[in-house]
N, C-alpha and C. Protein backbone atom coordinates (compact mmCIF):
# COMPACT_ATOMS: atom_id res chain seq x y z
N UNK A 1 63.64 123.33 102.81
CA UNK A 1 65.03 123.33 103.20
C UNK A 1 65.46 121.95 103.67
N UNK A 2 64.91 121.35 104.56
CA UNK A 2 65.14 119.93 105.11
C UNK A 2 64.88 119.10 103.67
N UNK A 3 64.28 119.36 102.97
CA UNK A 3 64.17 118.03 101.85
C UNK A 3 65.62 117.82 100.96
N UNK A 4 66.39 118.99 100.34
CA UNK A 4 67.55 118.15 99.70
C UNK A 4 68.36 118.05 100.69
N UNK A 5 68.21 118.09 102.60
CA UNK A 5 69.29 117.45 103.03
C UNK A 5 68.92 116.54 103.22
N UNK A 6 67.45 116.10 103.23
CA UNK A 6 67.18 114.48 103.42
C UNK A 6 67.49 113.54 101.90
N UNK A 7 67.28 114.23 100.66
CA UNK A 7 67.25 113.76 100.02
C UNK A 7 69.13 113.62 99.26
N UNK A 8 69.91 114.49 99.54
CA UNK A 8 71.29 114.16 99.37
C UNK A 8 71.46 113.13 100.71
N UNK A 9 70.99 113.06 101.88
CA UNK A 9 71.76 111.33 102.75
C UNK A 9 70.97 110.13 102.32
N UNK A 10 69.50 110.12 101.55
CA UNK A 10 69.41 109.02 100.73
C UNK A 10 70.12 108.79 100.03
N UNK A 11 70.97 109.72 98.92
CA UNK A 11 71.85 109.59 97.74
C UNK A 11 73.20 108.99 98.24
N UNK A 12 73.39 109.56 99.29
CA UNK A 12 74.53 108.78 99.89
C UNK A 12 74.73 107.43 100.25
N UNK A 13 73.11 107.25 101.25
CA UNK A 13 73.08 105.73 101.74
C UNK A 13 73.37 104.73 100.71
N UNK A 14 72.67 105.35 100.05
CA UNK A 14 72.24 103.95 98.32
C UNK A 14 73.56 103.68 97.83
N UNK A 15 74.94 104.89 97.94
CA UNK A 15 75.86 104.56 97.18
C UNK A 15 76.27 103.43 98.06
N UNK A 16 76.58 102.85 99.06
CA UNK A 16 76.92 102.11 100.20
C UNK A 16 76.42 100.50 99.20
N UNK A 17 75.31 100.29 99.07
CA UNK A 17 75.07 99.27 98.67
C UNK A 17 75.57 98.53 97.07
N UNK A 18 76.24 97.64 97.48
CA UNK A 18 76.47 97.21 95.96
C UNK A 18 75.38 96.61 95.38
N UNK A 19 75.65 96.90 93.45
CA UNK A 19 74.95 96.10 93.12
C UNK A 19 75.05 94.52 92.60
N UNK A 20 73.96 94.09 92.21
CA UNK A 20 74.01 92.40 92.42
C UNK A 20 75.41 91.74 91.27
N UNK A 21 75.97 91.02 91.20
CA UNK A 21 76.95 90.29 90.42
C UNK A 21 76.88 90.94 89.13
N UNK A 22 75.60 90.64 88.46
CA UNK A 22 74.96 90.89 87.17
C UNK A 22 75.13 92.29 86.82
N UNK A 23 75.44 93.01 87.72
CA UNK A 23 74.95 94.52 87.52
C UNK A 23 76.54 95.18 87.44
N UNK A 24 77.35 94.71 87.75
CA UNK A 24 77.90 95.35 88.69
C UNK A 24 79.67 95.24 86.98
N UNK A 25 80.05 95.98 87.07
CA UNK A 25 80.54 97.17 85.67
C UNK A 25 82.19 95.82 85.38
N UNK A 26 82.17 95.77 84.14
CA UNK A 26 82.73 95.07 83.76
C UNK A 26 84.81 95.11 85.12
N UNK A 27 84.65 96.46 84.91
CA UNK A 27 85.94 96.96 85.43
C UNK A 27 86.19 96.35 87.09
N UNK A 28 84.78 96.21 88.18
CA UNK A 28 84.76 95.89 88.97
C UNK A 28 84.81 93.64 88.72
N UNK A 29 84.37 93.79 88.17
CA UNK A 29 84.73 92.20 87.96
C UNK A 29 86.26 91.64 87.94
N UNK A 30 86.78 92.26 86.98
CA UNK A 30 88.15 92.44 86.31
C UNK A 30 89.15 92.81 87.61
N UNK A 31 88.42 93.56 88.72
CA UNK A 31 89.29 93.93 89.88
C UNK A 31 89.37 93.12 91.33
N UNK A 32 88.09 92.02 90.78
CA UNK A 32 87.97 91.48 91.97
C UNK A 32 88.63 90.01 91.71
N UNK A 33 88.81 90.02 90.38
CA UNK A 33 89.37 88.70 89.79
C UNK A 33 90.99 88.84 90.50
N UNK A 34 91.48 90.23 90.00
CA UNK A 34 93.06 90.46 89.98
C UNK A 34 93.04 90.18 91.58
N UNK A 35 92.46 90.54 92.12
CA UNK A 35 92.72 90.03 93.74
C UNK A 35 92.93 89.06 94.40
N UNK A 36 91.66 88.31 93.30
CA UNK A 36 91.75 86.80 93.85
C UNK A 36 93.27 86.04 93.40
N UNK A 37 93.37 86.71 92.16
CA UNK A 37 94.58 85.71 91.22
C UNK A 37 96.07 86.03 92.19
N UNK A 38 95.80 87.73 92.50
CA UNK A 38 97.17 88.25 93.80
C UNK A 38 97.30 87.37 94.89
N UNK A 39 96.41 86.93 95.61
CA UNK A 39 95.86 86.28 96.53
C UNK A 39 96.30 84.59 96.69
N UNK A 40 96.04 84.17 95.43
CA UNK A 40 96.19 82.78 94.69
C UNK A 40 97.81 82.34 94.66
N UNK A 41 98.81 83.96 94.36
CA UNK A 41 99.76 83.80 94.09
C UNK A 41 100.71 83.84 95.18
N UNK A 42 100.07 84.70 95.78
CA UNK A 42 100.75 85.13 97.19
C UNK A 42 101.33 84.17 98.29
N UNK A 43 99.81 83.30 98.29
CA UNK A 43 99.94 82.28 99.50
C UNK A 43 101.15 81.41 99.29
N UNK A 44 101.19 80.62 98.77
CA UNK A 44 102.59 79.88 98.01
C UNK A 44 103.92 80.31 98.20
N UNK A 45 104.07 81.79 97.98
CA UNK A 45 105.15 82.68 98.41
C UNK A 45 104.94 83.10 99.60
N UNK A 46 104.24 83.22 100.30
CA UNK A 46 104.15 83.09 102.23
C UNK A 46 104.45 81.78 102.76
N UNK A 47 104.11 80.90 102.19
CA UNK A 47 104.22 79.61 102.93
C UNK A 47 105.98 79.64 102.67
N UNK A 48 106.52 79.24 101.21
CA UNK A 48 107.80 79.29 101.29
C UNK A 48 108.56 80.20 101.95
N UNK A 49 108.27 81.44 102.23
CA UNK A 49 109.23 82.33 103.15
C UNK A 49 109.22 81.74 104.64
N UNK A 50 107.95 80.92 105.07
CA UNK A 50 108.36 80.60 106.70
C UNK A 50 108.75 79.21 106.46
N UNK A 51 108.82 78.39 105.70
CA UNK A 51 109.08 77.04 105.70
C UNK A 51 110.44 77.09 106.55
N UNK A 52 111.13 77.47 106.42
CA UNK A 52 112.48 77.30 106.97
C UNK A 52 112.30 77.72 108.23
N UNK A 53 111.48 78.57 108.34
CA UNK A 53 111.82 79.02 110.16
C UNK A 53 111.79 77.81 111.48
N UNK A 54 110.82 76.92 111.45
CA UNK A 54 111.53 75.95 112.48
C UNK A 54 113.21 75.28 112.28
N UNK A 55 113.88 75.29 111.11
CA UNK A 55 115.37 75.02 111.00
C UNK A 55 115.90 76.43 111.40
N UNK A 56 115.70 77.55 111.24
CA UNK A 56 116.56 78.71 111.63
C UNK A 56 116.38 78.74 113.12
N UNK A 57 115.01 78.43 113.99
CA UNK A 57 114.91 78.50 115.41
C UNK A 57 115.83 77.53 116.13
N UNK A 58 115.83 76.23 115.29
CA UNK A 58 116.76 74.97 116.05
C UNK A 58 118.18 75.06 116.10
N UNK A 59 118.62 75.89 114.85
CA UNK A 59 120.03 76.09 114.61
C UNK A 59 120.13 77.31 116.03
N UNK A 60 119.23 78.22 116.04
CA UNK A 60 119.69 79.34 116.80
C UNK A 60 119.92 78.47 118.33
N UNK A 61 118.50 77.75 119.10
CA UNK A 61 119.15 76.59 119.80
C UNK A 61 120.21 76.34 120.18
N UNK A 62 120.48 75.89 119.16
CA UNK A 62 121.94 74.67 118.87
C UNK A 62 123.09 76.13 119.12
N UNK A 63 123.28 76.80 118.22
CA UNK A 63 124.31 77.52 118.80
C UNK A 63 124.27 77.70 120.12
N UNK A 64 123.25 78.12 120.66
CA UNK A 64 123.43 79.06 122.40
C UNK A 64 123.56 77.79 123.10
N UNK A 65 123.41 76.95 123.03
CA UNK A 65 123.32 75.32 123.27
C UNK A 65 125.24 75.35 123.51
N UNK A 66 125.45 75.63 122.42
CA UNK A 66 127.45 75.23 122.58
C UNK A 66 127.83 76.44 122.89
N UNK A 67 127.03 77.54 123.32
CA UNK A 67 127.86 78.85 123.48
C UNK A 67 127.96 78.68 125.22
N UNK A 68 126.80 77.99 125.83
CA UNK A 68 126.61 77.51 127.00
C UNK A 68 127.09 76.94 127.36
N UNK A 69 127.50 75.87 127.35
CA UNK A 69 128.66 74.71 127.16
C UNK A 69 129.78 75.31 127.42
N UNK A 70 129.99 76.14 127.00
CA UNK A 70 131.41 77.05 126.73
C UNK A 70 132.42 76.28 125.43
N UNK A 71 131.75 75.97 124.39
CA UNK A 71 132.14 75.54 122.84
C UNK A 71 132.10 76.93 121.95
């Protein structure tokens, strides 16, 4: 009785481990590529979305700056 429950949590453990580069199924290659290339593309389009934020913080500044003033 104890042996296929020991022997189904070996079956389990083993799935945990990947296998080496070489081994490992054309489809998983192909998925780790698309990640990298998402990844590749992404950054570029993060950087340009905050580029502007130190000019949007200074302008905000600058307004409360003349709203203070009483301008």
């Amino acid at each position: 009785m104890r042996m296929p429950i020991l022997l189904a949590c070996l079956a389990l453990g083993a799935c945990d481990i990947a296998p080496p580069p070489e081994r490992q199924s054309e489809a998983a290659r192909k998925a780790a590529e698309h990640t990298e290339l998402r990844d590749a593309i992404q950054q570029p389009i993060d950087r340009a979305k905050t580029a502007n934020d130190p000019n949007v913080q200074a302008d905000q500044a600058r307004e409360k700056a003349l709203e203070d003033a009483g301008g």
